[in-house]
C-alpha atoms as a PDB file:
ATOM      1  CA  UNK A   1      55.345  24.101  21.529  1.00  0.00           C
ATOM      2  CA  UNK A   2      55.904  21.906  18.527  1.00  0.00           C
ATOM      3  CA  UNK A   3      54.119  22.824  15.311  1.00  0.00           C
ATOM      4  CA  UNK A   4      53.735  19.962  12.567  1.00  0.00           C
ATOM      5  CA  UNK A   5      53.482  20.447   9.009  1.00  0.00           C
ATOM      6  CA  UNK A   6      52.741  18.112   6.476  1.00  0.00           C
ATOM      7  CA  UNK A   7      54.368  18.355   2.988  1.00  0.00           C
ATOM      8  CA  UNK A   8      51.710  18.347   0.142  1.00  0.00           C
ATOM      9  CA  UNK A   9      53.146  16.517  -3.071  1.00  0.00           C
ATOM     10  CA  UNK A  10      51.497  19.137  -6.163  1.00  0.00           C
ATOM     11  CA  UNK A  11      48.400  18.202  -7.358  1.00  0.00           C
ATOM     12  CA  UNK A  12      47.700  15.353  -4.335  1.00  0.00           C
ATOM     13  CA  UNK A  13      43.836  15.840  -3.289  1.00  0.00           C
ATOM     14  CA  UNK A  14      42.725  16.156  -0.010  1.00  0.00           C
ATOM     15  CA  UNK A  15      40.895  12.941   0.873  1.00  0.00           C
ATOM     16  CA  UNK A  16      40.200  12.272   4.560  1.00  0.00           C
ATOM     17  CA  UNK A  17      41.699   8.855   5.585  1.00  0.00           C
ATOM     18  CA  UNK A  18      38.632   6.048   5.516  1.00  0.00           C
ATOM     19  CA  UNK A  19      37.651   5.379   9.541  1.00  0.00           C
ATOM     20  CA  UNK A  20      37.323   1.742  10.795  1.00  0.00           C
ATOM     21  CA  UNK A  21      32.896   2.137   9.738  1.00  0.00           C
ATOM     22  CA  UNK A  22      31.114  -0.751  10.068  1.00  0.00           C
ATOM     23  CA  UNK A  23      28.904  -0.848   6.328  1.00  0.00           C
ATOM     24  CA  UNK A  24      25.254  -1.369   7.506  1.00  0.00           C
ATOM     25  CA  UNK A  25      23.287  -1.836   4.909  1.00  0.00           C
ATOM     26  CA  UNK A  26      19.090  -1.298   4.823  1.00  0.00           C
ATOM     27  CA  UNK A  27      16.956  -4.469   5.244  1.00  0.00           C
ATOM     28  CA  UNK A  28      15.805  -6.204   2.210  1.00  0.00           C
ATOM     29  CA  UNK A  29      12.399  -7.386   2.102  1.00  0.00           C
ATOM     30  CA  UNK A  30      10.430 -10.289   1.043  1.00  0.00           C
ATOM     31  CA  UNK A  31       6.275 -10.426   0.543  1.00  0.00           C
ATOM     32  CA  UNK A  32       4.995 -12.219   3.467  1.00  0.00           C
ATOM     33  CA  UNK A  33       2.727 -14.988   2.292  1.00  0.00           C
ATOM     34  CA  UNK A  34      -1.205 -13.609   1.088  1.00  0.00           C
ATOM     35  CA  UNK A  35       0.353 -10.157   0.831  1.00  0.00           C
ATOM     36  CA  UNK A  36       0.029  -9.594  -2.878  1.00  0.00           C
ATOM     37  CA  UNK A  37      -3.106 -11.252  -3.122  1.00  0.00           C
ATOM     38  CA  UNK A  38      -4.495  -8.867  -0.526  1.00  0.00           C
ATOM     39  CA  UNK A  39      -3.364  -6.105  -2.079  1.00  0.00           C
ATOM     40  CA  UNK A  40      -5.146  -7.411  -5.697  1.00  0.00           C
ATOM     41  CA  UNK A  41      -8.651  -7.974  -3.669  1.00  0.00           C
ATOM     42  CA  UNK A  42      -7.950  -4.550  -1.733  1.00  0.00           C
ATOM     43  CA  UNK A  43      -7.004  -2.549  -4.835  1.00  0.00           C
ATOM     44  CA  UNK A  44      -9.513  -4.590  -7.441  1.00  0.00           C
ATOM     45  CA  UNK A  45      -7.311  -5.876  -9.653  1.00  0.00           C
ATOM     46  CA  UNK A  46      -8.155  -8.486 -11.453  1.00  0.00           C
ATOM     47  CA  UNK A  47      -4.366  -9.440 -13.636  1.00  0.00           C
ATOM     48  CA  UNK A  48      -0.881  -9.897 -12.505  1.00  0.00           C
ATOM     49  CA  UNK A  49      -0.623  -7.167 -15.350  1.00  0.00           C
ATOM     50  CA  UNK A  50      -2.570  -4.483 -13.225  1.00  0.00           C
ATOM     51  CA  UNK A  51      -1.002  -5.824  -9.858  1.00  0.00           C
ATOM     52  CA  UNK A  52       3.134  -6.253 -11.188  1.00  0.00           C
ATOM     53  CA  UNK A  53       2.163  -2.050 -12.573  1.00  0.00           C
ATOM     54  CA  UNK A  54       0.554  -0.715  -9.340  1.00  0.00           C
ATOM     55  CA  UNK A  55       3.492  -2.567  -7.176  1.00  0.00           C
ATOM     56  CA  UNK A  56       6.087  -0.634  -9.480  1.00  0.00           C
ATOM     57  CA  UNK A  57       7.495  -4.203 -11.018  1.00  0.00           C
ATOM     58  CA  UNK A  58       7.401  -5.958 -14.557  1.00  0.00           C
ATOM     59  CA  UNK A  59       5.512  -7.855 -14.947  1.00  0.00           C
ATOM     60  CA  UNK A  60       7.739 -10.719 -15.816  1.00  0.00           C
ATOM     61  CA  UNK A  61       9.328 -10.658 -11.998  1.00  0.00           C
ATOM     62  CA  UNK A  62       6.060 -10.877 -10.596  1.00  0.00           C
ATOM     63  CA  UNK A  63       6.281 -14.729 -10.420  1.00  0.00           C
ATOM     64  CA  UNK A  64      10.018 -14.438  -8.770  1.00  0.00           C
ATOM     65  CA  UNK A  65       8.622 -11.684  -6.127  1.00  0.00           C
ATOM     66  CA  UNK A  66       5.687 -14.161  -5.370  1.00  0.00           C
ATOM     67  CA  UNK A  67       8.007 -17.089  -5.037  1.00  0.00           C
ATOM     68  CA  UNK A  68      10.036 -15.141  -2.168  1.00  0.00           C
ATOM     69  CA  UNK A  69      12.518 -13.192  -4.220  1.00  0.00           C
ATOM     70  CA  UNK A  70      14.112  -9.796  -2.601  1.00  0.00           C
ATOM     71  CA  UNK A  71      13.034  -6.424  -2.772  1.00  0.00           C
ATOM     72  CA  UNK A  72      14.258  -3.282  -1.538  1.00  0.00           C
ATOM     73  CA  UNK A  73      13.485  -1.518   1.219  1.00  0.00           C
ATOM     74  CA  UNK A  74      12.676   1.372  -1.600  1.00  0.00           C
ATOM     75  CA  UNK A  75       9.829  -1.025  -3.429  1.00  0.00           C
ATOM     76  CA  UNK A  76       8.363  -2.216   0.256  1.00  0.00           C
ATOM     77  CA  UNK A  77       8.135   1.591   1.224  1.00  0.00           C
ATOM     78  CA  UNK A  78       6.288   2.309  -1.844  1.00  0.00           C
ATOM     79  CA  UNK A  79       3.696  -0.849  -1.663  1.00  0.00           C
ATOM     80  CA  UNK A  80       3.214   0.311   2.131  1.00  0.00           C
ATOM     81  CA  UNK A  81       2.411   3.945   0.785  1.00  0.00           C
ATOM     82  CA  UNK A  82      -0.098   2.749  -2.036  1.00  0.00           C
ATOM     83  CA  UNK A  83      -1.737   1.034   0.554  1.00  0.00           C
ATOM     84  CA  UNK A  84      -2.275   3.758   2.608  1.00  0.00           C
ATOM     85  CA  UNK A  85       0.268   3.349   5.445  1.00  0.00           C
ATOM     86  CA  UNK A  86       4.172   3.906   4.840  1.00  0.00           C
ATOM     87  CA  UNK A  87       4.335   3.313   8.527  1.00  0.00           C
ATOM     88  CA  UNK A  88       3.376  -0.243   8.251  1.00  0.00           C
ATOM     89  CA  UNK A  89       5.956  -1.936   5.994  1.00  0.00           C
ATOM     90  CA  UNK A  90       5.944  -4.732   8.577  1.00  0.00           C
ATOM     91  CA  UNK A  91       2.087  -5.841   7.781  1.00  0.00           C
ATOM     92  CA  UNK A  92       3.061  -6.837   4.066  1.00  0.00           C
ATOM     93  CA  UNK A  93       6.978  -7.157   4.272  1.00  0.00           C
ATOM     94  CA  UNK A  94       8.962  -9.531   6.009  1.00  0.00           C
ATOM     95  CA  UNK A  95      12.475  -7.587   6.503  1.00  0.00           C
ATOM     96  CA  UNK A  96      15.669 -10.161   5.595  1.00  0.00           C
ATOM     97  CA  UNK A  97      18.877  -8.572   7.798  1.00  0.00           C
ATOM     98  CA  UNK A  98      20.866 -11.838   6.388  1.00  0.00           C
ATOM     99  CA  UNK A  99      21.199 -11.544   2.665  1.00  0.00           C
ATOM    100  CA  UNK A 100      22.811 -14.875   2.491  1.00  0.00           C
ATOM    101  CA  UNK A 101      19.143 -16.088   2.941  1.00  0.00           C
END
């Protein structure tokens, strides 16, 4: 039976070698179309103001988030939960798997 050692230099760390992982990485989202104004007439809000602070944005990327910008999965979870259903991200998300798009 042959035993193998490994030499340690002094003061190396013990780091695991990295695998071959494939990096997934969560969805992004993007407000379907209507979503934020249902959520204004749902919630009675009457300003972007009141809307970008319930949503948990500025209110200065309001106008990029109702253009189609990004959000994370984070922010969609949250606007799913204020809504009353954290299950159905789906209803006011559309989920973007390519982020080249």
């Amino acid at each position: 039976m042959a035993i193998c050692s490994q030499r340690r230099k002094s003061g190396a760390q013990n780091k695991p070698k990295e695998a071959n992982v494939i990096a997934t990485q969560a969805p992004r989202y993007r407000f379907r179309e209507g979503a934020l104004d249902h959520i204004m007439r749902s919630r009675n809000l009457t300003t972007d103001s009141q809307l970008a602070a319930a949503i948990g944005i500025k209110e200065e990327d309001l106008q990029r988030v109702r253009a189609g910008a990004l959000v994370s999965a984070r922010l969609a979870l949250k606007v799913s939960a204020l809504q009353g259903d954290e299950d159905y991200i789906i209803g006011y998300f559309e989920p973007i798997y390519d982020l080249a798009a």
